[in-house]
Protein backbone atom coordinates (compact mmCIF):
# COMPACT_ATOMS: atom_id res chain seq x y z
CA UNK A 1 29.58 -20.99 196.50
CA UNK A 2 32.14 -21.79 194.00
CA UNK A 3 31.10 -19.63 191.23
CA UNK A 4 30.50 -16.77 193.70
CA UNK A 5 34.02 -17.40 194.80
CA UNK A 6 34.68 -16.95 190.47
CA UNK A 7 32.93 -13.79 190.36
CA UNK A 8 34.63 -12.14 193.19
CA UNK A 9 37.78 -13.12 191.76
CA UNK A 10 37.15 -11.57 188.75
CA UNK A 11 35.68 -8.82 189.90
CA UNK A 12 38.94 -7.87 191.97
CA UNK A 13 40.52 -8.52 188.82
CA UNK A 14 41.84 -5.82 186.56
CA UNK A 15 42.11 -7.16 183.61
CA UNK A 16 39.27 -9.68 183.99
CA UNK A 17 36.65 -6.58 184.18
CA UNK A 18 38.00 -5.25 181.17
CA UNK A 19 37.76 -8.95 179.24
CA UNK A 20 34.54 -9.81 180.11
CA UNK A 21 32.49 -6.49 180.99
CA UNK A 22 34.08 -3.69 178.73
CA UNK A 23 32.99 -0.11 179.25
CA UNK A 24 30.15 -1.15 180.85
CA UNK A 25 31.37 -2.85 183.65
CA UNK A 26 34.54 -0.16 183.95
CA UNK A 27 32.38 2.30 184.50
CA UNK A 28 30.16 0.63 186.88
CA UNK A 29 33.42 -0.87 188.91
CA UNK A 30 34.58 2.55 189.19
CA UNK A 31 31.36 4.46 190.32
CA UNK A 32 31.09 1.93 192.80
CA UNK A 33 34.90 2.20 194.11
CA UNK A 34 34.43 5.87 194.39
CA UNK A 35 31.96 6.20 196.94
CA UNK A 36 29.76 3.14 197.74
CA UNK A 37 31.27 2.13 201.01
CA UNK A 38 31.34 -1.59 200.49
CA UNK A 39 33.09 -0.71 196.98
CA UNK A 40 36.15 -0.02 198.87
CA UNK A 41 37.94 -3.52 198.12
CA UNK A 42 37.22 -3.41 194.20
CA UNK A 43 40.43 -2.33 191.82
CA UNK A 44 40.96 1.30 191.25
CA UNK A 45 44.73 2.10 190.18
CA UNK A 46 45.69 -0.97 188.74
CA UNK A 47 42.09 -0.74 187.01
CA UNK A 48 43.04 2.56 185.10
CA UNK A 49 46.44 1.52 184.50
CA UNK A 50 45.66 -1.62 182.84
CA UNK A 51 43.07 -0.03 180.68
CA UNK A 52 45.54 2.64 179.34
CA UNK A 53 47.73 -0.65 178.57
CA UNK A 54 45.66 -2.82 177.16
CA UNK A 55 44.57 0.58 174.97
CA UNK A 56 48.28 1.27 174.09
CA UNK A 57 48.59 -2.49 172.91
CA UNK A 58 45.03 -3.12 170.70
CA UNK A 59 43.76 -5.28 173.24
CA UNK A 60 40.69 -2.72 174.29
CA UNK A 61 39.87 -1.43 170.48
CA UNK A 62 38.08 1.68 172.23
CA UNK A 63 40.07 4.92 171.95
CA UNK A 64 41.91 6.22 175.02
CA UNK A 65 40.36 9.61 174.98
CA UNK A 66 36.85 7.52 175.41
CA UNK A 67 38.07 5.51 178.24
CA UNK A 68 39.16 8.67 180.09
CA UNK A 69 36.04 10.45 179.49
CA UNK A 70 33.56 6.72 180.87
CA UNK A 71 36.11 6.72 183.82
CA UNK A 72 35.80 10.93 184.84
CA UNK A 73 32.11 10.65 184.43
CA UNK A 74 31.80 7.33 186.65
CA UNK A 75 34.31 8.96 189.30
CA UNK A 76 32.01 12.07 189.41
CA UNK A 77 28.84 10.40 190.15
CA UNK A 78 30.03 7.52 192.35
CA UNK A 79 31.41 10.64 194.53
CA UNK A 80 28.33 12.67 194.03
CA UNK A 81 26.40 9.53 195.34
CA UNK A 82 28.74 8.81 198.58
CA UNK A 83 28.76 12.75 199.28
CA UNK A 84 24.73 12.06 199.27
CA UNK A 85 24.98 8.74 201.06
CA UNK A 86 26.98 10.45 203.73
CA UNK A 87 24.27 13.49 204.20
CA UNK A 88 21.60 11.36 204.54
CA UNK A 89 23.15 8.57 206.61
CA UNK A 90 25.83 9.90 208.13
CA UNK A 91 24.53 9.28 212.05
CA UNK A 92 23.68 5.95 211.01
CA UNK A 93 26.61 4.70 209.36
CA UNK A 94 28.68 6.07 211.87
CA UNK A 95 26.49 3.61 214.60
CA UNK A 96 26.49 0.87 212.40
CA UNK A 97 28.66 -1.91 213.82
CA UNK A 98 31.72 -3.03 211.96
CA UNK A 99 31.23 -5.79 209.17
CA UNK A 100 33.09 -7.50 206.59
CA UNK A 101 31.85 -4.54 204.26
CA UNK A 102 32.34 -1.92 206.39
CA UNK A 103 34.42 -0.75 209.30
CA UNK A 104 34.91 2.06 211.21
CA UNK A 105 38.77 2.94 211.11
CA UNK A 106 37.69 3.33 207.07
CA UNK A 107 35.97 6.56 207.95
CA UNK A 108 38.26 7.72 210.61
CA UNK A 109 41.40 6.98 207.78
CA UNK A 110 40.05 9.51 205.62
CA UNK A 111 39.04 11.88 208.46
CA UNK A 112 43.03 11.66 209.06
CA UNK A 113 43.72 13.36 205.86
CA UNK A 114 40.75 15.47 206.29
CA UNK A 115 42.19 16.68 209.47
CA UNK A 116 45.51 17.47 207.22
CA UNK A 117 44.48 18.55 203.97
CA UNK A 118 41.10 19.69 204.08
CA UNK A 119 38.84 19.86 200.60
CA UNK A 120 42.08 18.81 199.13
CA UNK A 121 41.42 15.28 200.06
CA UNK A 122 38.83 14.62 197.60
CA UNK A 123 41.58 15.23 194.89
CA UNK A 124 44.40 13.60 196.88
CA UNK A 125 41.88 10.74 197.86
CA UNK A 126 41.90 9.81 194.51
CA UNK A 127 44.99 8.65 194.41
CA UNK A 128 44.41 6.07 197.70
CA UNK A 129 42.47 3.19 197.99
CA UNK A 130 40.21 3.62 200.74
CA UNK A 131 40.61 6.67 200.90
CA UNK A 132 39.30 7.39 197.20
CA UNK A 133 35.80 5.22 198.52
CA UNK A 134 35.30 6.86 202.17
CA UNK A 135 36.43 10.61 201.33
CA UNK A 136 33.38 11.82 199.12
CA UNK A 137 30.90 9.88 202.51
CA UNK A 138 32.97 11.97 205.02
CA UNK A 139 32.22 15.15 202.81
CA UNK A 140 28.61 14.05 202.97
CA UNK A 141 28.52 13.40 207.08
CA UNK A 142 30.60 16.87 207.54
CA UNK A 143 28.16 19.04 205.47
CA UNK A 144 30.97 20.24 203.10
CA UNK A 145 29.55 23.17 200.74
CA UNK A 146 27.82 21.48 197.86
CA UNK A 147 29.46 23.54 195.66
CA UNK A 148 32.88 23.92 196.65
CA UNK A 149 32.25 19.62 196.59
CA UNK A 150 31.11 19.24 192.95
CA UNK A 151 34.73 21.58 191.84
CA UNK A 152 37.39 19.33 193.81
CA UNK A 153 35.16 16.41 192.64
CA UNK A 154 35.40 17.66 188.85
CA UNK A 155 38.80 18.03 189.20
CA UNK A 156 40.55 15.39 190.81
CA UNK A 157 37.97 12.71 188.31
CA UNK A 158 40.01 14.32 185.50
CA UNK A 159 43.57 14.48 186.96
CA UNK A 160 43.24 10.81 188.41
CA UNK A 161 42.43 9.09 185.38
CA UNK A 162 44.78 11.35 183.20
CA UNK A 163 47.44 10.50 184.94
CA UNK A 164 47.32 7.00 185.82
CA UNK A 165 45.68 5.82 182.49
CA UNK A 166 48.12 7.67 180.54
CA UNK A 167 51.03 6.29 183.02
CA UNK A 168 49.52 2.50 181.25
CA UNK A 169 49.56 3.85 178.15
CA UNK A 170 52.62 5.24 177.67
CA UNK A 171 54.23 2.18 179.13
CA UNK A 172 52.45 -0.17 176.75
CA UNK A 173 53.76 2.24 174.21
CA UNK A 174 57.16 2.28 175.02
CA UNK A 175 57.98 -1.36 176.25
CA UNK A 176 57.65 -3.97 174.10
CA UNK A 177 55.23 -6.86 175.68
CA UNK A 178 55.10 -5.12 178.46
CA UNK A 179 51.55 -6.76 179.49
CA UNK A 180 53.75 -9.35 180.23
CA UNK A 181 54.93 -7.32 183.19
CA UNK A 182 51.45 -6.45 184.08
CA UNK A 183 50.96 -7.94 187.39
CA UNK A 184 54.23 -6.98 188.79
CA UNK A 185 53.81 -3.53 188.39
CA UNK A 186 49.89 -4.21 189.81
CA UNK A 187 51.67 -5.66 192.74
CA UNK A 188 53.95 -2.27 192.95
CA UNK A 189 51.00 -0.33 192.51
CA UNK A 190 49.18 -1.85 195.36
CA UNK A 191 52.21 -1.51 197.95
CA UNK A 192 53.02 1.94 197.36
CA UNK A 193 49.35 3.64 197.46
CA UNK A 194 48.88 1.55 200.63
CA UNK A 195 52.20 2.80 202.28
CA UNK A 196 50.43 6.49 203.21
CA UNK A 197 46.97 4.44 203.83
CA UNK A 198 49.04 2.04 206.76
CA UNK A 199 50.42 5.49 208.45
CA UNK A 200 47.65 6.90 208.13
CA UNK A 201 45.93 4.32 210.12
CA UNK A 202 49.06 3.92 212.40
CA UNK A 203 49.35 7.61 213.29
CA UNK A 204 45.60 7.76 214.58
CA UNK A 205 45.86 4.92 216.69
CA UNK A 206 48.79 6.78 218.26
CA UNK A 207 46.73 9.86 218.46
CA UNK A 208 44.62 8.45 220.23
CA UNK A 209 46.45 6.25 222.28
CA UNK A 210 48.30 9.40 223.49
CA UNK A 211 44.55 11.13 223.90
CA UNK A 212 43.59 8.59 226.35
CA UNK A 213 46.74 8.34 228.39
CA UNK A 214 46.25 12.38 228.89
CA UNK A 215 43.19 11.75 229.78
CA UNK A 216 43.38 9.12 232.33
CA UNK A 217 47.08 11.21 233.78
């Protein structure tokens, strides 16, 4: 139980993933955060940003250009695959009862922005956690054109890395020792891109609250 504990831990970890797996495990981290619905906990953000660090400062030897390139390709096919899992499972995952892996107001958060933004979500998505993981399923359940799905998915797996690898970079550029500083701006990272997530969530449940109350008046 103890080393599964380990694992987890340094599987949520950003710089952990980078130590001990290297590209590999990058690029199978991030297929899995963009659209394998129990991925949804695993690092995303602070994951890019710390690898455009530790690029900046020697730490990961592999050029930057090749760590944008194994992160656009894994974000394309982890949201090919949950567009996929969605089609084929979509009545079924939408039954299944809520678990530790998966719950319900997951799917109905990203049907929020859905609702908003349309097709733009997949490239918005990518920018919030949970959001990034359920957006490409909900595309999947909905039918979206298959098409139309595989441009917004090209797109936004080029813009997301590009800018928030290059955000690490430049910074471990720029400031000296700044991996020192590493896990406080994780911490930032984490509070801000789950600030639109929380009222998100918050603003259905008033939706609906309100939908019921007409309902019952």
């Amino acid at each position: 139980m103890t080393e599964l504990f380990d694992f987890i831990k340094h599987l949520v970890n950003p710089e952990s993933i980078l130590h001990y797996g290297g590209m590999v495990l990058l690029f199978v981290v991030i297929f899995a955060e963009n659209g394998v619905f129990f991925g949804f906990f695993l690092p995303g953000d602070s994951l890019l940003f710390t690898a455009g660090l530790l690029c900046a400062t020697g730490i990961i030897h592999d050029p930057v250009e090749v760590v944008l390139l194994v992160i656009s390709i894994a974000s394309v096919l982890g949201y090919s695959f949950g567009y996929y899992f969605g089609h084929k499972t979509g009545k079924a995952l939408l039954n299944r009862p809520d678990s530790m892996f998966f719950k319900k107001k997951h799917i109905e958060v990203a049907r929020t922005y859905y609702d908003k933004y349309g097709g733009k979500t997949l490239i918005i998505g990518r920018f919030l956690p949970i959001v990034r993981t359920f957006a490409p399923i909900l595309a999947g359940i909905i039918n979206m054109d298959m098409k139309r799905f595989m441009l917004i998915n090209i797109i936004g797996a080029v813009l997301w890395p590009l800018v928030v690898v290059n955000a690490g970079y430049f910074l471990g550029k720029m400031v000296p020792n700044a991996r020192d500083y590493l896990s406080y701006v994780i911490v930032l990272m984490v509070i801000v891109t789950a600030i639109p997530i929380v009222n998100a969530y918050n603003n259905k449940k008033k939706s609906k609250a309100q939908s019921e109350e007409s309902s019952s008046g």
